[in-house]
C-alpha atoms as a PDB file:
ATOM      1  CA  UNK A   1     -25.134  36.976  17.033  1.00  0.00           C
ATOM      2  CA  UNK A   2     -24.255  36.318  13.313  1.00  0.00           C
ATOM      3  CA  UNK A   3     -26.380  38.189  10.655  1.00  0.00           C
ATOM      4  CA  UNK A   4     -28.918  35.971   9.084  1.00  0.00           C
ATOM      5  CA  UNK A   5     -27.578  37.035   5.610  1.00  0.00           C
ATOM      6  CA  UNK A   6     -24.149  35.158   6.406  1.00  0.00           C
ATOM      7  CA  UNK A   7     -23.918  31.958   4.455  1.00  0.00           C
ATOM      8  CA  UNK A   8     -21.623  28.845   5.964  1.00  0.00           C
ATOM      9  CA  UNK A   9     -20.274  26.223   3.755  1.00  0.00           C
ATOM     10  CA  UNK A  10     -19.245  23.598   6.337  1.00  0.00           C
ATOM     11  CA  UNK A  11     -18.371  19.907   4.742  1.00  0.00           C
ATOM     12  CA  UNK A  12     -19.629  18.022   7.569  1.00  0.00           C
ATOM     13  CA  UNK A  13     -23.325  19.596   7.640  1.00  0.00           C
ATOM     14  CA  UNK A  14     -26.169  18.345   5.060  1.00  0.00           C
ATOM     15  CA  UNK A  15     -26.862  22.368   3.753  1.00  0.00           C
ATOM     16  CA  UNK A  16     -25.295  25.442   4.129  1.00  0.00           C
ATOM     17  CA  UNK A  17     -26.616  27.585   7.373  1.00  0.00           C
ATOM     18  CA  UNK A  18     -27.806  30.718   7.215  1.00  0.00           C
ATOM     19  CA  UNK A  19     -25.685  33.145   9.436  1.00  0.00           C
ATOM     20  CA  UNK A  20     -29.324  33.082  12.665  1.00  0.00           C
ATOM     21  CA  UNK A  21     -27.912  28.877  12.777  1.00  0.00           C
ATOM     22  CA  UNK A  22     -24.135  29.405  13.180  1.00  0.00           C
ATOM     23  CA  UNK A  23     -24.477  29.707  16.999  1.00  0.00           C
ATOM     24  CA  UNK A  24     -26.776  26.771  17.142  1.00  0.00           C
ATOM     25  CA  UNK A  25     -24.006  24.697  15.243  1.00  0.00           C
ATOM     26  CA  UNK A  26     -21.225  25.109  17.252  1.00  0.00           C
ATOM     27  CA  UNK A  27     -23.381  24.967  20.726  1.00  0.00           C
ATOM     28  CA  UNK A  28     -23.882  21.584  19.100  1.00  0.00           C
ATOM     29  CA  UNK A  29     -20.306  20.978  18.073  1.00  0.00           C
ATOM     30  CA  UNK A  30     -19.567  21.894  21.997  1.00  0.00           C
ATOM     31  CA  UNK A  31     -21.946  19.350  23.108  1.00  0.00           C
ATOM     32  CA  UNK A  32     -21.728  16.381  21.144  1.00  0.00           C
ATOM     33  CA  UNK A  33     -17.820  16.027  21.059  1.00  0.00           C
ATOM     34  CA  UNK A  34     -16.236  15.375  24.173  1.00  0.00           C
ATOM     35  CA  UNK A  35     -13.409  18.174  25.416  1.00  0.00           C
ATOM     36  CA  UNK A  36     -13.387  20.146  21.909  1.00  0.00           C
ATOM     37  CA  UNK A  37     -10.801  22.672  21.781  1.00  0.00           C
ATOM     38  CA  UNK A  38      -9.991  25.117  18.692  1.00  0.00           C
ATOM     39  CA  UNK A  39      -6.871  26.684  18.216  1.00  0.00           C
ATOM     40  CA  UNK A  40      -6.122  29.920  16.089  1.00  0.00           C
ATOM     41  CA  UNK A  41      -2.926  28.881  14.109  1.00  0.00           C
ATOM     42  CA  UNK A  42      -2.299  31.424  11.688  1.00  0.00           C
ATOM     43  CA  UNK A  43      -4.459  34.236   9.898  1.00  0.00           C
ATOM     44  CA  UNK A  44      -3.637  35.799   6.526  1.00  0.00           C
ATOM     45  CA  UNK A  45      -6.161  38.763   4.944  1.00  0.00           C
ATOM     46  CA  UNK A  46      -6.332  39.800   1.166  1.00  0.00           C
ATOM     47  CA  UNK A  47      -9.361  42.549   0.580  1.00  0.00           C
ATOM     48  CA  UNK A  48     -12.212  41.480   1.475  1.00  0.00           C
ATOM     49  CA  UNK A  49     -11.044  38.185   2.574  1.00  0.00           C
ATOM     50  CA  UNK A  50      -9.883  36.601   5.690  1.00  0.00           C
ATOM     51  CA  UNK A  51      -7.891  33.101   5.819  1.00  0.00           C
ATOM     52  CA  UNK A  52      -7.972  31.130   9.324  1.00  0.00           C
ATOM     53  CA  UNK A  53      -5.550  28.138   9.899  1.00  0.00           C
ATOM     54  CA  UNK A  54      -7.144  25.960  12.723  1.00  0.00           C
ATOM     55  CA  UNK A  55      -6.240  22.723  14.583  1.00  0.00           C
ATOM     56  CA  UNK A  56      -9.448  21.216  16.510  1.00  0.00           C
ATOM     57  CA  UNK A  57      -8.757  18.592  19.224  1.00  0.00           C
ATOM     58  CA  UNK A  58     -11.267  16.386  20.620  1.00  0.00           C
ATOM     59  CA  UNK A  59     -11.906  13.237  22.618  1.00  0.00           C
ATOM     60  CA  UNK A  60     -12.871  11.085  19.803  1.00  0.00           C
ATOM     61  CA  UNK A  61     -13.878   7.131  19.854  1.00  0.00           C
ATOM     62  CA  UNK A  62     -11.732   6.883  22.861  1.00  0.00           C
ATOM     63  CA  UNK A  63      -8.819   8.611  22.058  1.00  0.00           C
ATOM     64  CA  UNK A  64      -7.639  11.943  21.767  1.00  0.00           C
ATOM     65  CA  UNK A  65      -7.661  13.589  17.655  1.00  0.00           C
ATOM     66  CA  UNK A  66      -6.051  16.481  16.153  1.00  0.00           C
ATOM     67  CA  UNK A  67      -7.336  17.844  12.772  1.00  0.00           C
ATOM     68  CA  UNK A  68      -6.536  20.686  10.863  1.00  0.00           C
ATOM     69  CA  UNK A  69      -8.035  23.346   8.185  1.00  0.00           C
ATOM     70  CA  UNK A  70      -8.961  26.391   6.593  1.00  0.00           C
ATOM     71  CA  UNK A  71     -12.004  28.754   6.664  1.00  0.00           C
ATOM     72  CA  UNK A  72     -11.687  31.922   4.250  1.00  0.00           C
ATOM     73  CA  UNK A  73     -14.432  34.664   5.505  1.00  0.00           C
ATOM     74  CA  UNK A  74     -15.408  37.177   3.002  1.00  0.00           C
ATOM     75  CA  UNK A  75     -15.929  40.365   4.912  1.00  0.00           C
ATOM     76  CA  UNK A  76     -18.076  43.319   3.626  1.00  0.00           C
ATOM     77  CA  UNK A  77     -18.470  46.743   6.048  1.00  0.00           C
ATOM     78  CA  UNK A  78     -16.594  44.638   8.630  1.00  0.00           C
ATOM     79  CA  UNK A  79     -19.351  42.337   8.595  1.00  0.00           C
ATOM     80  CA  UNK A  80     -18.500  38.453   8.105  1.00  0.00           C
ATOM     81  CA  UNK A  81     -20.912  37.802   4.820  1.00  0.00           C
ATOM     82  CA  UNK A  82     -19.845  34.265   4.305  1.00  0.00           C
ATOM     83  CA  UNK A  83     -17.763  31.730   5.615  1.00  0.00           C
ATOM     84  CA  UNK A  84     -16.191  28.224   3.727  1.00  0.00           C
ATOM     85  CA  UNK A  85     -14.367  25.690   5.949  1.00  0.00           C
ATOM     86  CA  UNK A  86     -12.035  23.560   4.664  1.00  0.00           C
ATOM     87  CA  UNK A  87     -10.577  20.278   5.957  1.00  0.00           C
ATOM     88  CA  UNK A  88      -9.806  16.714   5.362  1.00  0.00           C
ATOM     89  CA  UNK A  89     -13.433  15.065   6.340  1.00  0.00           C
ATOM     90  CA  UNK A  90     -11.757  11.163   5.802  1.00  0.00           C
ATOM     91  CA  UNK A  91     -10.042  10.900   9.050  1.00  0.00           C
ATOM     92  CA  UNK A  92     -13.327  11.565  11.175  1.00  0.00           C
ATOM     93  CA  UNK A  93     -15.681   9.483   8.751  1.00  0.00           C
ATOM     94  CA  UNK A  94     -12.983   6.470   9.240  1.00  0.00           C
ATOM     95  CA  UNK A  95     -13.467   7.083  12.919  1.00  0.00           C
ATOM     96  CA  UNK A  96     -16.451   6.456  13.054  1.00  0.00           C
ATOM     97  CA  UNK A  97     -17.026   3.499  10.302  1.00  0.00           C
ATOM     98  CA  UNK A  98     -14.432   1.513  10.194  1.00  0.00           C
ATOM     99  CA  UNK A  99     -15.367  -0.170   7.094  1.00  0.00           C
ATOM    100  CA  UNK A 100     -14.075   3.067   5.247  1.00  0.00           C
ATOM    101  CA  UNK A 101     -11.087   2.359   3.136  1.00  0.00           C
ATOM    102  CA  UNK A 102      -8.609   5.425   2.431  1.00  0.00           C
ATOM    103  CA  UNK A 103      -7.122   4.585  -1.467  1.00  0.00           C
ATOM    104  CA  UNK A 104      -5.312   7.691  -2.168  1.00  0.00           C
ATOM    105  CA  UNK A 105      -5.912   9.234  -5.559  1.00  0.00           C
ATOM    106  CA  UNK A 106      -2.708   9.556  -6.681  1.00  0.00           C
ATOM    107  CA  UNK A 107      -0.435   7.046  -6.159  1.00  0.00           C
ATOM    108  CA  UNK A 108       3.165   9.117  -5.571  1.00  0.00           C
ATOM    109  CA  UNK A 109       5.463   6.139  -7.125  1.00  0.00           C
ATOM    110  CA  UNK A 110       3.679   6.866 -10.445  1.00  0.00           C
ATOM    111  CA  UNK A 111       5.025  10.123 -10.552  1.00  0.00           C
ATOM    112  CA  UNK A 112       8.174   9.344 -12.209  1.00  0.00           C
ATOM    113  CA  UNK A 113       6.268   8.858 -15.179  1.00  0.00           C
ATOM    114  CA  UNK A 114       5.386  12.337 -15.550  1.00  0.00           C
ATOM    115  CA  UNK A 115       8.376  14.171 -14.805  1.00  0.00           C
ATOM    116  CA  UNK A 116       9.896  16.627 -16.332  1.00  0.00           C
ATOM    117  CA  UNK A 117      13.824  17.963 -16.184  1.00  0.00           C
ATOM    118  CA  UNK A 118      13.503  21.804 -16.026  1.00  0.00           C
END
């Protein structure tokens, strides 16, 4: 099991979980979202610190998704001490409320505004 002193910072839950929750939240993840698979992409360590690129695929809202991100793992006497996962969260939120409008932030055309010959 995970050590209750780990700490996960997960954007789709409410709170962070406390390292004795972890295995509750992805038995959950496991049984709420049809054929979930996780993939290892690539891994990367500085120090204390682990980087894991994922891909999940799921069943979702009839057809099959693909998403990708990042957790970085701070490890201390080879224990896992806390974990941050990052991703994208828009694509699954539009999923599943279609009334969600994507406006990116930065429009790219407006770039020529700002750039500058090196």
């Amino acid at each position: 099991g995970w050590p209750e002193q780990v700490v996960l910072r997960h954007p789709l839950l409410s709170e962070h979980l406390s390292g004795k929750w972890v295995p509750a939240n992805n038995h959950r993840t496991k049984t709420v979202v049809p054929g979930f698979q996780w993939r290892l992409l690539r891994w990367s360590s500085r120090g204390e610190f682990l980087f894991i690129e994922w891909e999940n695929e799921a069943m979702l809202i009839e057809s099959r998704s693909i998403w990708r991100g990042v957790d970085r793992m701070q490890i201390v006497d080879d224990k896992i001490i806390e974990e941050v996962v990052y991703f994208d969260t828009f694509p699954l939120r539009a999923m599943s409320d279609a009334n969600i409008e994507y406006v990116p932030m930065v429009d790219v055309a407006e770039l020529a505004a700002f750039y500058v010959e090196e």
